[in-house]
Every structure is written in structure tokens, then in C-alpha cells.
N, C-alpha and C. Protein backbone atom coordinates (compact mmCIF):
# COMPACT_ATOMS: atom_id res chain seq x y z
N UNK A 1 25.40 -36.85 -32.43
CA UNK A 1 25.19 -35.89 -33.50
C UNK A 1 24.51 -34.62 -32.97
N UNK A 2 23.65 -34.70 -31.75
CA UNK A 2 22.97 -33.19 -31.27
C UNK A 2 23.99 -32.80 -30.70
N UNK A 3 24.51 -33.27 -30.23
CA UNK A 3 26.10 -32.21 -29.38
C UNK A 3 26.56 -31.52 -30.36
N UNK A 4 26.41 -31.63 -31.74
CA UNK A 4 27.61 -31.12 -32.51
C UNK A 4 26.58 -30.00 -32.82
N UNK A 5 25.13 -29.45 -32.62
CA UNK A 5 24.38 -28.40 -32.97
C UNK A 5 24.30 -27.47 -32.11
N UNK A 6 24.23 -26.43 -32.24
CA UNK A 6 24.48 -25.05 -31.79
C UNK A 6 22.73 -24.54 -30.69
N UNK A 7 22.79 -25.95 -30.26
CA UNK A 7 21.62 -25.26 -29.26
C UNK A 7 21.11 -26.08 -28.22
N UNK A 8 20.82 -25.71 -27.54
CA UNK A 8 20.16 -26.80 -26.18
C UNK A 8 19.26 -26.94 -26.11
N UNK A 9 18.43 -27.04 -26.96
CA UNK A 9 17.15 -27.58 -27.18
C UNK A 9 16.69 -29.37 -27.81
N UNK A 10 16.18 -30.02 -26.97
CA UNK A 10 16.25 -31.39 -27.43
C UNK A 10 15.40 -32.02 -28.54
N UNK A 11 14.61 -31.05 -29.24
CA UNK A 11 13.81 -31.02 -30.48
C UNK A 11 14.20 -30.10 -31.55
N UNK A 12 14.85 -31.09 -33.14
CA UNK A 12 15.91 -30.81 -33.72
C UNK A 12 14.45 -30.09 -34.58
N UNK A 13 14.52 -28.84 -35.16
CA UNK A 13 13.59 -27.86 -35.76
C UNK A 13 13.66 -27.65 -37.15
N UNK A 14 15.22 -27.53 -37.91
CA UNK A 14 15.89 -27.34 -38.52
C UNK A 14 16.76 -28.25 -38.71
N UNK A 15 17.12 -28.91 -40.18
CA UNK A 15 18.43 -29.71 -40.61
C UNK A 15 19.29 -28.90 -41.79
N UNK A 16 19.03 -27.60 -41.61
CA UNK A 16 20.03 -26.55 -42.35
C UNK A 16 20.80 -25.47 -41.39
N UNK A 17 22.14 -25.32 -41.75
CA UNK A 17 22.26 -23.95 -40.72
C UNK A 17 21.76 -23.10 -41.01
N UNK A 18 21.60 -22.75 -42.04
CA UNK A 18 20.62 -21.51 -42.46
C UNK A 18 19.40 -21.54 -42.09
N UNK A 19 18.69 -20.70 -41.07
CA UNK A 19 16.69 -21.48 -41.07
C UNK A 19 16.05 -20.55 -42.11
N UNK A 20 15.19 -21.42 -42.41
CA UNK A 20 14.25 -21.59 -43.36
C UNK A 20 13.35 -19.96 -43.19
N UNK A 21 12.99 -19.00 -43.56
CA UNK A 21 11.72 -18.38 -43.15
C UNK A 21 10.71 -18.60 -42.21
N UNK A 22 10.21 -20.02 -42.91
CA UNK A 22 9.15 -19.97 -41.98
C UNK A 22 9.38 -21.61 -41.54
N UNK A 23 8.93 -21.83 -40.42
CA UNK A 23 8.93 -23.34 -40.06
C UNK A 23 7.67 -24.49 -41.02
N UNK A 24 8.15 -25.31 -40.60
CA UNK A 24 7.33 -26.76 -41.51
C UNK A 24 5.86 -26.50 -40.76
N UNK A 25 5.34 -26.10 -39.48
CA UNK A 25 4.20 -25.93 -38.56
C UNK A 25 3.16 -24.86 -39.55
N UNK A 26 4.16 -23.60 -39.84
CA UNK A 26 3.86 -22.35 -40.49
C UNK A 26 3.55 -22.63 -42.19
N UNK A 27 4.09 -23.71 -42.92
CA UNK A 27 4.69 -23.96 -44.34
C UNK A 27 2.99 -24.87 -43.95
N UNK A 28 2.90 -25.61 -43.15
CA UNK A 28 1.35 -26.73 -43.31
C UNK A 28 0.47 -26.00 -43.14
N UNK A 29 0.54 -24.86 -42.37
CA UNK A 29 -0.73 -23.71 -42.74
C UNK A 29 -0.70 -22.69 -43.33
N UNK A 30 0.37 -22.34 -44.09
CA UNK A 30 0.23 -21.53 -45.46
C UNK A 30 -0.54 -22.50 -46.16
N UNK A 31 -0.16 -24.10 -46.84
CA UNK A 31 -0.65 -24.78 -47.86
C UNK A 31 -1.91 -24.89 -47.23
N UNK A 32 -2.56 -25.06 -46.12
CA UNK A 32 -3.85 -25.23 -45.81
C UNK A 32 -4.54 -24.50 -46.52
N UNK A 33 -4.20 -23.10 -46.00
CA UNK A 33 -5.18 -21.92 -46.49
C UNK A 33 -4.91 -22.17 -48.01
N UNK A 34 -3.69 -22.01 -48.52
CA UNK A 34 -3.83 -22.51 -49.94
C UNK A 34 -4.96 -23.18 -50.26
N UNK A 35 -5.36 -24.21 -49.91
CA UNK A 35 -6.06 -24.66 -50.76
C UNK A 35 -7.28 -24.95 -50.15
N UNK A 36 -7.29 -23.87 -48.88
CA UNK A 36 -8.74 -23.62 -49.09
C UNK A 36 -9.38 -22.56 -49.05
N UNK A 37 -8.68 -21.00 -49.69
CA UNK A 37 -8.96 -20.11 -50.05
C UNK A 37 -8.36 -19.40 -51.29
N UNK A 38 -7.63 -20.02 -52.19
CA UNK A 38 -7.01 -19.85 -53.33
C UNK A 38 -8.00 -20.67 -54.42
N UNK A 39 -7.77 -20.21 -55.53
CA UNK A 39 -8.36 -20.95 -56.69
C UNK A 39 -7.42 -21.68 -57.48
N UNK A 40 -7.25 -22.73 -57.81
CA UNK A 40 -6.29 -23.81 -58.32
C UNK A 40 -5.49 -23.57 -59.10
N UNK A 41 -5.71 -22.21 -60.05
CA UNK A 41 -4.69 -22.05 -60.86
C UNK A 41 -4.10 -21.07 -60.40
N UNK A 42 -3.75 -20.44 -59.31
CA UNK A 42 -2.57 -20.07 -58.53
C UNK A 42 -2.01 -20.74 -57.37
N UNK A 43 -2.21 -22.24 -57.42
CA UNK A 43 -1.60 -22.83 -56.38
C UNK A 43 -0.06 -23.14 -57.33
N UNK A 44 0.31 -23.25 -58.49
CA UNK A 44 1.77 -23.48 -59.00
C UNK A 44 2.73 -21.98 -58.43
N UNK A 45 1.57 -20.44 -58.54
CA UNK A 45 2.44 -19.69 -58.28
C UNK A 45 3.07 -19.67 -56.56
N UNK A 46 1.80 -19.91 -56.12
CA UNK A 46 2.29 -19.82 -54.57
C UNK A 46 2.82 -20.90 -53.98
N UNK A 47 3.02 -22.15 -54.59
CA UNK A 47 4.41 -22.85 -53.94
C UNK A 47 5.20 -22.51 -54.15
N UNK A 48 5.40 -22.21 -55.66
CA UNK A 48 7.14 -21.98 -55.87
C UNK A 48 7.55 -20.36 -55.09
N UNK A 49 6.70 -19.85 -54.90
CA UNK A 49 7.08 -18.77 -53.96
C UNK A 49 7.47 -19.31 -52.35
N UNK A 50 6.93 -20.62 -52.02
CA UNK A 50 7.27 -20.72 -50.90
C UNK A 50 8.66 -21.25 -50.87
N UNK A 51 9.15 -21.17 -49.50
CA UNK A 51 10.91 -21.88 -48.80
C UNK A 51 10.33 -23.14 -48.62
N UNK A 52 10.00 -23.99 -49.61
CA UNK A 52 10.01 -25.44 -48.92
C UNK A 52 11.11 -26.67 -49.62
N UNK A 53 11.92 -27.43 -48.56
CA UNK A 53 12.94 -28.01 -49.22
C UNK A 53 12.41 -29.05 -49.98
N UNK A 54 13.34 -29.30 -51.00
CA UNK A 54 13.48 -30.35 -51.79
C UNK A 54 12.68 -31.66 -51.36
N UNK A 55 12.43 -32.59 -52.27
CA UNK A 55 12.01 -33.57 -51.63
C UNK A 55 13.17 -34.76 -51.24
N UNK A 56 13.94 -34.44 -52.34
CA UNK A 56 15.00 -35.18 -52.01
C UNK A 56 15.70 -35.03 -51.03
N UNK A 57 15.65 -33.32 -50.77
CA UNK A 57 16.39 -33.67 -49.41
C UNK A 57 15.55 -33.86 -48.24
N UNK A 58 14.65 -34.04 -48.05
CA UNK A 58 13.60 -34.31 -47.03
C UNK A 58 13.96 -35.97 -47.01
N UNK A 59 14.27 -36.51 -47.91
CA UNK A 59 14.28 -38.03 -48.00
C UNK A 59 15.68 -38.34 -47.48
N UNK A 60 16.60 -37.10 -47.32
CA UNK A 60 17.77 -37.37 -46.86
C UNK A 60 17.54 -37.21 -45.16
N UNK A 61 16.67 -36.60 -45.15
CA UNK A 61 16.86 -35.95 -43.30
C UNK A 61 15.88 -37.12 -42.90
N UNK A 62 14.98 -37.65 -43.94
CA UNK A 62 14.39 -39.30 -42.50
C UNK A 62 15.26 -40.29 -42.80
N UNK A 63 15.74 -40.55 -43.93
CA UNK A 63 17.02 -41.78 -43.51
C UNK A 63 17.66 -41.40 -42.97
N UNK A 64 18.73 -40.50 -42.84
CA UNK A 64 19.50 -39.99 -41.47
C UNK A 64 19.24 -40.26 -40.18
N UNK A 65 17.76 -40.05 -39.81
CA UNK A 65 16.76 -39.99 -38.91
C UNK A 65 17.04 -40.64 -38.65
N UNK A 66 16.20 -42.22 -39.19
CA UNK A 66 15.77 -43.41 -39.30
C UNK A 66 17.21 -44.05 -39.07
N UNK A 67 17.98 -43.61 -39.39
CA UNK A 67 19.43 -44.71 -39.29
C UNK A 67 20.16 -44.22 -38.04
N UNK A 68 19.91 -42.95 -37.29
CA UNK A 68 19.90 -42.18 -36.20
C UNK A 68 19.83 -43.73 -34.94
N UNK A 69 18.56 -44.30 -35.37
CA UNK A 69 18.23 -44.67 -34.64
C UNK A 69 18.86 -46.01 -34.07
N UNK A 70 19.58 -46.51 -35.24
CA UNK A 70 19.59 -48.00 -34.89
C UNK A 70 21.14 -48.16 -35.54
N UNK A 71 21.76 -47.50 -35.64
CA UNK A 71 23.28 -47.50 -36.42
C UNK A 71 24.44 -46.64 -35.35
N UNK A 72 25.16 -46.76 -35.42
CA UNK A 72 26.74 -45.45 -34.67
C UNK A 72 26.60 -44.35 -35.19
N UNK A 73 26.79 -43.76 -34.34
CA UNK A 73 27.24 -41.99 -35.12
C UNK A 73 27.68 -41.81 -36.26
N UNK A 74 29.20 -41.94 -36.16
CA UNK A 74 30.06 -41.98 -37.12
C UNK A 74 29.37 -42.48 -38.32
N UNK A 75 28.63 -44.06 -38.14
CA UNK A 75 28.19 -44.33 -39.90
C UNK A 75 27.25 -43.51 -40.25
N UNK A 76 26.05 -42.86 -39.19
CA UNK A 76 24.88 -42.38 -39.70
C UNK A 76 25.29 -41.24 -40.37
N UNK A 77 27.02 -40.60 -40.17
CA UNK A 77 27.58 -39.03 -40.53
C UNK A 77 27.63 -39.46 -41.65
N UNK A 78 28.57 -40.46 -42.07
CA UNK A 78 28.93 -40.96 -43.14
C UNK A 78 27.67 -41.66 -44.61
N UNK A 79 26.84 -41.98 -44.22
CA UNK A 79 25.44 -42.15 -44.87
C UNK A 79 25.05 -40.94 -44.51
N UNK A 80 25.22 -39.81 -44.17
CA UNK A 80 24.52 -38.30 -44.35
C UNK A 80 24.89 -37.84 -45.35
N UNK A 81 25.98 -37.57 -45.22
CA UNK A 81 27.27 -36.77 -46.40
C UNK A 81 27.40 -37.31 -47.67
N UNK A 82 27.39 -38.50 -47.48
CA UNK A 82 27.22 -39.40 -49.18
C UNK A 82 25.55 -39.30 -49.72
N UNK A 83 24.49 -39.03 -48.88
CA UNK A 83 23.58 -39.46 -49.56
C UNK A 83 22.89 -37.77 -49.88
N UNK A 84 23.63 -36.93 -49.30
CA UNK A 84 23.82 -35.42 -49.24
C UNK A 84 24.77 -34.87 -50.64
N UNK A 85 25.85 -35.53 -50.62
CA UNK A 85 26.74 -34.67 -51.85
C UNK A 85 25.66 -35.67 -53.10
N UNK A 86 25.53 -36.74 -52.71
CA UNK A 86 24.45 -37.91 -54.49
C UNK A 86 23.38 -36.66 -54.86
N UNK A 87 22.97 -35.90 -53.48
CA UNK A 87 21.87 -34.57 -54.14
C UNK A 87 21.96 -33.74 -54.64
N UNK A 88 22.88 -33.22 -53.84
CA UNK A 88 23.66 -31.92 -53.89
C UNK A 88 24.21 -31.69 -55.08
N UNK A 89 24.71 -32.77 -55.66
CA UNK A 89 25.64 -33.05 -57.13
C UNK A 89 27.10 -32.59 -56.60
């Protein structure tokens, strides 16, 4: 499945082709400072201002992961895409 990504780098960063703004490294220290220099009733405005994915699909990219590990290619594509379009709608 990394052969089929567009880079030679052996640490996968991104599970969208599109990247994100800011990385997940950058997204854990925006929310840091969030909440420990913001006052609580603007922490609803400044998540939803942030690029952070779904949870559901976060739950899609560690079973993928997780089945990465111990399953064939081919099925782990096939449990991607099905458990990807069940989100996606």
C-alpha cells in the first residue's frame, strides 16, 4: 500500500491527498495553547475553526492501520474503501 503513495518517505504523515493545513504535531499545539491560554467559552469557536478530521475517519485510518498489520494488501484495500464509503455516505 506505500508504493501506491506519491513519496519516498517511510513515515506515512497524511491519509488524504489533499494535506491538511497544518499537521496533527502543529493541531496538538494549537489545542495545547488552547487550553492553556484561552478562556473556555471560546474553545467551541476555535475548534471548529480548526482542519481537524473527523473522528470517524480517524477510526478509519487505525483500523486500516491495525489490519495493515496482520492481513494482505488487497483485503486491508478492501476493508478501507468499505469502511470509508459506510462514512463518507
Amino acid at each position: 500500500m506505500i508504493s501506491a503513495l506519491d513519496t519516498t518517505d517511510v513515515i506515512i504523515t497524511d491519509i488524504s491527498e489533499t494535506p491538511r493545513p497544518r499537521t496533527s504535531l502543529e493541531l496538538t499545539d494549537d489545542l495545547r495553547d488552547m487550553f492553556l491560554d484561552e478562556d473556555v467559552e471560546r474553545w467551541g469557536e476555535i475548534e471548529d475553526a480548526m482542519s481537524i478530521p473527523s473522528v470517524e475517519m480517524g477510526w478509519c485510518g487505525v483500523i486500516s492501520t491495525v489490519a495493515s498489520l496482520v492481513l494482505p494488501d488487497d483485503l486491508v484495500i478492501t476493508i478501507a474503501e468499505k469502511a470509508t464509503a459506510a462514512i463518507a455516505g
